[in-house]
Protein backbone atom coordinates (compact mmCIF):
# COMPACT_ATOMS: atom_id res chain seq x y z
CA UNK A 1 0.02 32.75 -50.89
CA UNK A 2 0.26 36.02 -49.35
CA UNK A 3 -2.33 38.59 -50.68
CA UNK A 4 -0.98 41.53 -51.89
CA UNK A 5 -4.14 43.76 -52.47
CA UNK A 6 -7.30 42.53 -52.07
CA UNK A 7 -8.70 41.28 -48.39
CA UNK A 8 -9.97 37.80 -47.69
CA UNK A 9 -13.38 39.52 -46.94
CA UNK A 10 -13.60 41.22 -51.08
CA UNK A 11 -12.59 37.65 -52.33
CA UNK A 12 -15.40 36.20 -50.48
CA UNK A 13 -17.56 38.90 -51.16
CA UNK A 14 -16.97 38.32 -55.08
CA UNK A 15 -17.48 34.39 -54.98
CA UNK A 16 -20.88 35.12 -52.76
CA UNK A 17 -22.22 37.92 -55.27
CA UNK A 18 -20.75 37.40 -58.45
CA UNK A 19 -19.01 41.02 -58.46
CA UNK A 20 -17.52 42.99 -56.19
CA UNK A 21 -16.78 46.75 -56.08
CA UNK A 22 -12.99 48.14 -55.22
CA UNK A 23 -13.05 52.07 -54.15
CA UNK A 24 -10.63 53.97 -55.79
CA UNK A 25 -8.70 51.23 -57.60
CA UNK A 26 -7.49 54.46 -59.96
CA UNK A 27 -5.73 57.27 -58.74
CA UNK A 28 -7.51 60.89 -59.44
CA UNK A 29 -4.78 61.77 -61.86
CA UNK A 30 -5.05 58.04 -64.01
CA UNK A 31 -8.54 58.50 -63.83
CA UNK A 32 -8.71 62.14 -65.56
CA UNK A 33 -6.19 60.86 -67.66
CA UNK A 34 -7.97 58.38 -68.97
CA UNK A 35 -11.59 60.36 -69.47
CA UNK A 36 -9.26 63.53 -71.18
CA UNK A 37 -7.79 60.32 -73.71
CA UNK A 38 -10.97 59.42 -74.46
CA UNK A 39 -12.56 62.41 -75.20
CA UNK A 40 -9.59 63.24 -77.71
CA UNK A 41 -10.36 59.69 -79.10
CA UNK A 42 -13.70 60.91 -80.26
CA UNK A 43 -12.37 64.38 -81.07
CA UNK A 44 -9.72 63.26 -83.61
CA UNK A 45 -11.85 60.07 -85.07
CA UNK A 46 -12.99 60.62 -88.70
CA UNK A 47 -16.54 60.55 -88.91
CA UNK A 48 -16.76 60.69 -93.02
CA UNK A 49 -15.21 57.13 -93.48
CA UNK A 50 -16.79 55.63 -91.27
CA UNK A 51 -19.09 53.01 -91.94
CA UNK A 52 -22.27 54.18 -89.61
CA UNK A 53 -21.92 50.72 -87.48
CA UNK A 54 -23.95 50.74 -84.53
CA UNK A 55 -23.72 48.95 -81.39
CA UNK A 56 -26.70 47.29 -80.82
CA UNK A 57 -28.09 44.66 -77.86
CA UNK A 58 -31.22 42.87 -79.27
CA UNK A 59 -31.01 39.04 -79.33
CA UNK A 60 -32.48 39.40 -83.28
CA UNK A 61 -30.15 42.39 -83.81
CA UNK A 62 -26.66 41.99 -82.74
CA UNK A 63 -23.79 44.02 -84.44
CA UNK A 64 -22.24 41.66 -86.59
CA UNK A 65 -20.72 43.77 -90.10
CA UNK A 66 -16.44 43.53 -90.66
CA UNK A 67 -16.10 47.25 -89.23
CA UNK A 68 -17.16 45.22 -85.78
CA UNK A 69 -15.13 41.94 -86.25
CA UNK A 70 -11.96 43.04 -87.17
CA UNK A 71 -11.74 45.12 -84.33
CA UNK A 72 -9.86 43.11 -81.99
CA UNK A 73 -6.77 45.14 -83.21
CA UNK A 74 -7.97 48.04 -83.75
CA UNK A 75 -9.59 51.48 -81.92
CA UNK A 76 -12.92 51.63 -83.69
CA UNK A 77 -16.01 53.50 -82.49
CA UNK A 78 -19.64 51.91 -82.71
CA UNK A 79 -22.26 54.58 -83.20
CA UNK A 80 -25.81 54.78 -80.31
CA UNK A 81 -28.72 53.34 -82.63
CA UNK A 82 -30.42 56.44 -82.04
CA UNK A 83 -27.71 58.51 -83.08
CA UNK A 84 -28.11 57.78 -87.20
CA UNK A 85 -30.97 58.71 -89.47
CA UNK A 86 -32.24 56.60 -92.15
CA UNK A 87 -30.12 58.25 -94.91
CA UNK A 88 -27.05 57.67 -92.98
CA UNK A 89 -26.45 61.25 -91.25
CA UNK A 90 -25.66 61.72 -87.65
CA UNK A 91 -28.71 63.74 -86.28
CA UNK A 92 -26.33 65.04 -83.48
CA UNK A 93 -22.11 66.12 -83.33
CA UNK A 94 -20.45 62.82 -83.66
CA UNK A 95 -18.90 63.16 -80.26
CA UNK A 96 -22.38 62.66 -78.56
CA UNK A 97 -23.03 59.57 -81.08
CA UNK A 98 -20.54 57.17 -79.90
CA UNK A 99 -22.14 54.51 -77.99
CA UNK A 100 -18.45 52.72 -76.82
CA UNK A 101 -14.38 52.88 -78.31
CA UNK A 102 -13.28 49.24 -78.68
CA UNK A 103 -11.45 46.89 -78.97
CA UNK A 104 -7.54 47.26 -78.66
CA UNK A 105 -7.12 50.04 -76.50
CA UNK A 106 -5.42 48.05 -73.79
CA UNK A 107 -2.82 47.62 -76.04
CA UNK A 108 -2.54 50.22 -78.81
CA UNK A 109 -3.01 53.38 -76.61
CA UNK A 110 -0.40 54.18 -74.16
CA UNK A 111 -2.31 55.01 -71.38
CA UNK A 112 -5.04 52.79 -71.21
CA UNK A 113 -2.16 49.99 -71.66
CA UNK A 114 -0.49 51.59 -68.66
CA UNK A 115 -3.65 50.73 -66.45
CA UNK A 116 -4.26 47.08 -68.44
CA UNK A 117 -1.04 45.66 -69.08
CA UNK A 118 1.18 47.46 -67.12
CA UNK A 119 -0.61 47.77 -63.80
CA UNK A 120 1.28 46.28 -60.95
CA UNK A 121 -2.25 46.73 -58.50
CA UNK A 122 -4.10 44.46 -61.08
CA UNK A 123 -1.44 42.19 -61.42
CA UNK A 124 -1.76 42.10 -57.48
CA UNK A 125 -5.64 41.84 -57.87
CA UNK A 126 -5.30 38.76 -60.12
CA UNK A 127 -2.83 37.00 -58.03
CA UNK A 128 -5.25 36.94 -55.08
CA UNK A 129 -8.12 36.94 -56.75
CA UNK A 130 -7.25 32.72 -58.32
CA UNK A 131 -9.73 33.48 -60.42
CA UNK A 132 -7.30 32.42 -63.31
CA UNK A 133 -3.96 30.58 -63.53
CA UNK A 134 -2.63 32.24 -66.81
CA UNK A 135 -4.96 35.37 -67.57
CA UNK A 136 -4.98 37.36 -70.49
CA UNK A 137 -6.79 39.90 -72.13
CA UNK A 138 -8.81 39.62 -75.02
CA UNK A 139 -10.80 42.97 -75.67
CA UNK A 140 -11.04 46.90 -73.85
CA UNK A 141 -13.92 49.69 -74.73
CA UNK A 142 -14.72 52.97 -73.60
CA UNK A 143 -18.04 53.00 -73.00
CA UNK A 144 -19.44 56.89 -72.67
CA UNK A 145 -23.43 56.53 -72.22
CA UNK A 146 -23.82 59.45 -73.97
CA UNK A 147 -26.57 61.72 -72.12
CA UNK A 148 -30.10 61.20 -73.00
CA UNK A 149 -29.52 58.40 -75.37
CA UNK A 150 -27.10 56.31 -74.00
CA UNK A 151 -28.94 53.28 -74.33
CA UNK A 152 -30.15 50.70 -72.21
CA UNK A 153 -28.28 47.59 -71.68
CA UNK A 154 -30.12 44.27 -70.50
CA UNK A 155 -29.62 42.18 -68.34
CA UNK A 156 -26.72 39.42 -69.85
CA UNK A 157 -23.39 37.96 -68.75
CA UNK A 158 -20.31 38.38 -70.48
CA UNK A 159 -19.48 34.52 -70.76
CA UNK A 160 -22.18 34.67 -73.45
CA UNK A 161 -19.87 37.02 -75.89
CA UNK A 162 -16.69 36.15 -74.60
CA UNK A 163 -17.24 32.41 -74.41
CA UNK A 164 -14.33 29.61 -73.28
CA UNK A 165 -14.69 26.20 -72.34
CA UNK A 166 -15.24 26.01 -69.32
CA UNK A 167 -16.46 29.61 -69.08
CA UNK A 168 -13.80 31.86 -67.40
CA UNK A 169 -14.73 35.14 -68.79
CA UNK A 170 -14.12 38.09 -65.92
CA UNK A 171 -14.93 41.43 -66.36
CA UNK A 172 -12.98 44.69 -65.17
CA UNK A 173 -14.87 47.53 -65.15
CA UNK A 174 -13.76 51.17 -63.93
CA UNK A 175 -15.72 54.44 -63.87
CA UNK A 176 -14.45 57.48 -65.50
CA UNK A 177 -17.08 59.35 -64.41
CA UNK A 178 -19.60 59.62 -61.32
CA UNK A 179 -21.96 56.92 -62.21
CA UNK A 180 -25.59 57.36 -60.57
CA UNK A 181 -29.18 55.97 -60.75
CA UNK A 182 -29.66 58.31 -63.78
CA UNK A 183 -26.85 57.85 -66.19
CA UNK A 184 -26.82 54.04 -66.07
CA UNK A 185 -24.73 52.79 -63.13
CA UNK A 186 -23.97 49.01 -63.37
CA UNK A 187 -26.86 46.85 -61.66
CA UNK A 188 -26.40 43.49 -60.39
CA UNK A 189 -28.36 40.39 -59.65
CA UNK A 190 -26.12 38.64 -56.58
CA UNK A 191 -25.31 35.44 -56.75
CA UNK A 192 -26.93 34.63 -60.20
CA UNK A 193 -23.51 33.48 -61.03
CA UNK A 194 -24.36 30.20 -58.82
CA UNK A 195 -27.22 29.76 -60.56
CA UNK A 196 -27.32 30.61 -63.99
CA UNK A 197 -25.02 28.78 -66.68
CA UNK A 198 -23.96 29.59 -69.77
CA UNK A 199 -27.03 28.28 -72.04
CA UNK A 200 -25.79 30.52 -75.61
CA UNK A 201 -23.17 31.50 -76.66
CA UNK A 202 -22.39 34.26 -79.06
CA UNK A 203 -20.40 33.42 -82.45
CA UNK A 204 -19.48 34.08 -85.90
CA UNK A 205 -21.59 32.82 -88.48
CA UNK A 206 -20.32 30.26 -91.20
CA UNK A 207 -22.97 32.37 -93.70
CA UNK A 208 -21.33 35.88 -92.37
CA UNK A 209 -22.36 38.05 -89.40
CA UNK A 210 -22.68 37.07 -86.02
CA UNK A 211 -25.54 35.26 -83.72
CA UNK A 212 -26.47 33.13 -81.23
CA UNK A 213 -25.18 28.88 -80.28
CA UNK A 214 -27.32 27.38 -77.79
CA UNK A 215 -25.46 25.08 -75.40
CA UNK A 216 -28.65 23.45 -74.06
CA UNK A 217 -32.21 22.24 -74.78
CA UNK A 218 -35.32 25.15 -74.99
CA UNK A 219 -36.62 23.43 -72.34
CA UNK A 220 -33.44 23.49 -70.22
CA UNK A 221 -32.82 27.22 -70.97
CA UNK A 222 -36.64 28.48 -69.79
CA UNK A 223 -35.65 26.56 -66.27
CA UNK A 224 -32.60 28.35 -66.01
CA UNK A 225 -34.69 31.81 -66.72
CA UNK A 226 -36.93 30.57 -64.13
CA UNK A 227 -34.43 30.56 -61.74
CA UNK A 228 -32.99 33.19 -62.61
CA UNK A 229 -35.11 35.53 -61.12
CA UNK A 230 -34.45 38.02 -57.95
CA UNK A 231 -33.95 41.75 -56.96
CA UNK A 232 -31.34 43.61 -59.20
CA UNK A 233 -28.81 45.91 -56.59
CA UNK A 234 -27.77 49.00 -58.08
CA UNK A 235 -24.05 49.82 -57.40
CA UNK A 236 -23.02 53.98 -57.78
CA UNK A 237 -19.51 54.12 -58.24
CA UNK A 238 -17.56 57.27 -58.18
CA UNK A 239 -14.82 58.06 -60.82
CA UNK A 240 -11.54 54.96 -60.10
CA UNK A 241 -14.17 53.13 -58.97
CA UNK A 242 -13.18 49.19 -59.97
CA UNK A 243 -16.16 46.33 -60.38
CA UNK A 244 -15.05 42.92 -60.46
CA UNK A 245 -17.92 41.01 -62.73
CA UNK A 246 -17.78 37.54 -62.71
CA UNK A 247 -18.88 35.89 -66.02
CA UNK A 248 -21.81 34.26 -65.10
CA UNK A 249 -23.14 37.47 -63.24
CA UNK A 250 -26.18 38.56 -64.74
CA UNK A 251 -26.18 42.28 -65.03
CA UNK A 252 -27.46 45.35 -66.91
CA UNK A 253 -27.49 48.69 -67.03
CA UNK A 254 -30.43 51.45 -67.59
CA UNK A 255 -30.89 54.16 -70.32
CA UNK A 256 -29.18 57.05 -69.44
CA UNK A 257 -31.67 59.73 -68.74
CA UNK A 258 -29.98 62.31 -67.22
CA UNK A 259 -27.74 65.61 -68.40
CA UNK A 260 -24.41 63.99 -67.78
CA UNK A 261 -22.39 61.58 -69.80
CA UNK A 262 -21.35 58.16 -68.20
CA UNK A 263 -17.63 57.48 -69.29
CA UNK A 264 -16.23 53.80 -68.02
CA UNK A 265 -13.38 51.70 -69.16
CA UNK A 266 -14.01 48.12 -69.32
CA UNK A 267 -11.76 45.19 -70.39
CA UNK A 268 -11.97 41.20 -70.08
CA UNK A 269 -9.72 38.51 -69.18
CA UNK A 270 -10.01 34.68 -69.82
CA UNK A 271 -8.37 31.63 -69.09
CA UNK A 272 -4.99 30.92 -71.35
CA UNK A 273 -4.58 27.41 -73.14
CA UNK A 274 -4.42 24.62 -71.99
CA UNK A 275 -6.99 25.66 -68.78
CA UNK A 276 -9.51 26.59 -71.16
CA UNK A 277 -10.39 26.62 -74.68
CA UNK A 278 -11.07 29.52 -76.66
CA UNK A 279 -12.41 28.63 -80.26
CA UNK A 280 -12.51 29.82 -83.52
CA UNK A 281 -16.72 30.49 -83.35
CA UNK A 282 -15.81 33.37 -81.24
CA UNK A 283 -16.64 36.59 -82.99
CA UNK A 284 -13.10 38.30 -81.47
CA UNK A 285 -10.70 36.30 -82.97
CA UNK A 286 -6.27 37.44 -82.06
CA UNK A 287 -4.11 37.97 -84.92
CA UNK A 288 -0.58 37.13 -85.42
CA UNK A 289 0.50 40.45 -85.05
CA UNK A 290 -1.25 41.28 -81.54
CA UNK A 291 -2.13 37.82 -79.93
CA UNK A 292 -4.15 37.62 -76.47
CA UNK A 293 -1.89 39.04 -73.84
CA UNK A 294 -0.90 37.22 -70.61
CA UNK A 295 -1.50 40.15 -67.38
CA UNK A 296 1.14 37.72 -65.52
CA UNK A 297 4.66 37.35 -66.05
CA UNK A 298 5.77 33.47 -65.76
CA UNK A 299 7.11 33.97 -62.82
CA UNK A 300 4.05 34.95 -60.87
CA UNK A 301 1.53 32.74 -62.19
CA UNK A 302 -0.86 31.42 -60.13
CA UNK A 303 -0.09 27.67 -59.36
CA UNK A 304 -2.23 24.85 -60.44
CA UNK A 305 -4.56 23.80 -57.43
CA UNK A 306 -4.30 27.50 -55.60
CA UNK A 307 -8.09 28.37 -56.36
């Protein structure tokens, strides 16, 4: 097939590293759009029913409450653990204590469902990427890294939380804002994807909350730590700034220490039925009423045997 956006050098740039960075994938004026939405988002949310969930990254502390799994639907906002005394109060304007908006905005806001759904560059994107025959999207956040406590994220890869069999998770990640060593731009360890499998995956638990499934023995999972060991790139990105993030990719981000917020809109896609399986362990489950959806019309799916 003909490509129609990226360049055979990005595509082989992505399967070498595990992620690959697109300049100005958003316009100036989607971009600001986008940020101004999101800061109205956290303007307009009510902060006196809401449950105080925060989003947390600890292996032995994982969000896990119904606020956080019935959000696949929904625009919800998960709270910085810093952000929340003991009693409950916000020890700072609930603007600055948002740690991420999730999970349905690519399909219950207009504009960020203009960029997801609606996009003919990423249906272009996904066409010559092959990465997937029948994508479709299964979850969107702001994340805003608020300024001095946006916290630090370590290093994981998304096939972990948004599992299939065989793993097909991909990550789209865009800045909002200028995104620098300070304020926790995205860093990358290239070509872990080759090297590191899925070994846990992240699920629902029959006794309530969520947690971790290992996939392999203790003794397999310390040899894939091993191996997975190298030097982390950093990657600025300036606002419409697209990363491609392969779902093996290990990656992380830092704590942002700096005076200036770090705004990004992220989204997945996975592999559709019957190319993968995606299982009802999975902490984001669809609904009836808003069901995974496809990023490619039937007509310009990508055909079996094209990757």
């Amino acid at each position: 097939m003909t490509l129609e956006y990226l360049t055979q050098q990005q595509i082989d740039k992505f399967h070498k590293d595990g992620y690959l960075v697109i300049p100005s994938f958003l316009d100036q004026e989607d971009t600001d759009a986008l940020l101004k939405r999101a800061k109205l988002l956290l303007d307009e949310f009510n902060i006196d029913s809401h449950p105080r969930t925060k989003f947390t990254t600890g292996d032995d502390n994982h969000v896990g409450d119904d606020y956080f799994l019935t959000s696949g639907d929904k625009i919800r906002f998960f709270l910085e653990e810093g952000a929340v005394d003991p009693d409950g109060k916000l020890n700072r304007p609930k603007q600055k204590a948002v740690n991420k908006i999730g999970h349905g905005l690519h399909e219950l806001d207009p504009l960020f469902r203009k960029v997801t759904l609606e996009n003919d560059r990423l249906k272009s994107l996904a066409r010559d990427l092959k990465f997937h025959h029948d994508p479709v999207a299964l979850q969107s956040m702001v994340i805003t890294k608020q300024q001095q406590i946006g916290g630090e994220v370590p290093e994981h890869n998304d096939s972990t939380f948004l599992y299939t069999n065989p793993p097909s998770a991909l990550g789209i990640w865009i800045a909002l804002e200028k995104c620098t060593p300070t304020n926790g731009a995205l860093s990358f360890l290239p070509g872990s994807h080759l090297t590191t499998p899925i070994t846990k995956r992240f699920i629902r638990l029959p006794s309530g909350g969520t947690g971790f499934e290992s996939l392999v023995s203790p003794e397999e999972e310390k040899a894939v730590n091993e191996r997975s060991k190298g030097e982390y790139i950093l990657e600025t990105c300036n606002p419409g700034d697209m990363v491609l993030i392969h779902g093996s990719v290990l990656h992380k981000s830092e704590r942002n220490t700096s005076p200036n917020t770090r705004f990004a809109y992220t989204f997945h896609m996975i592999e559709s039925a019957p190319y993968a399986e995606y299982d009802n362990k999975n902490w984001l489950q669809p609904t009836p009423d808003m069901p995974f959806p496809h990023i490619l019309p039937p007509s310009k799916l990508v055909p079996i045997g094209a990757d």
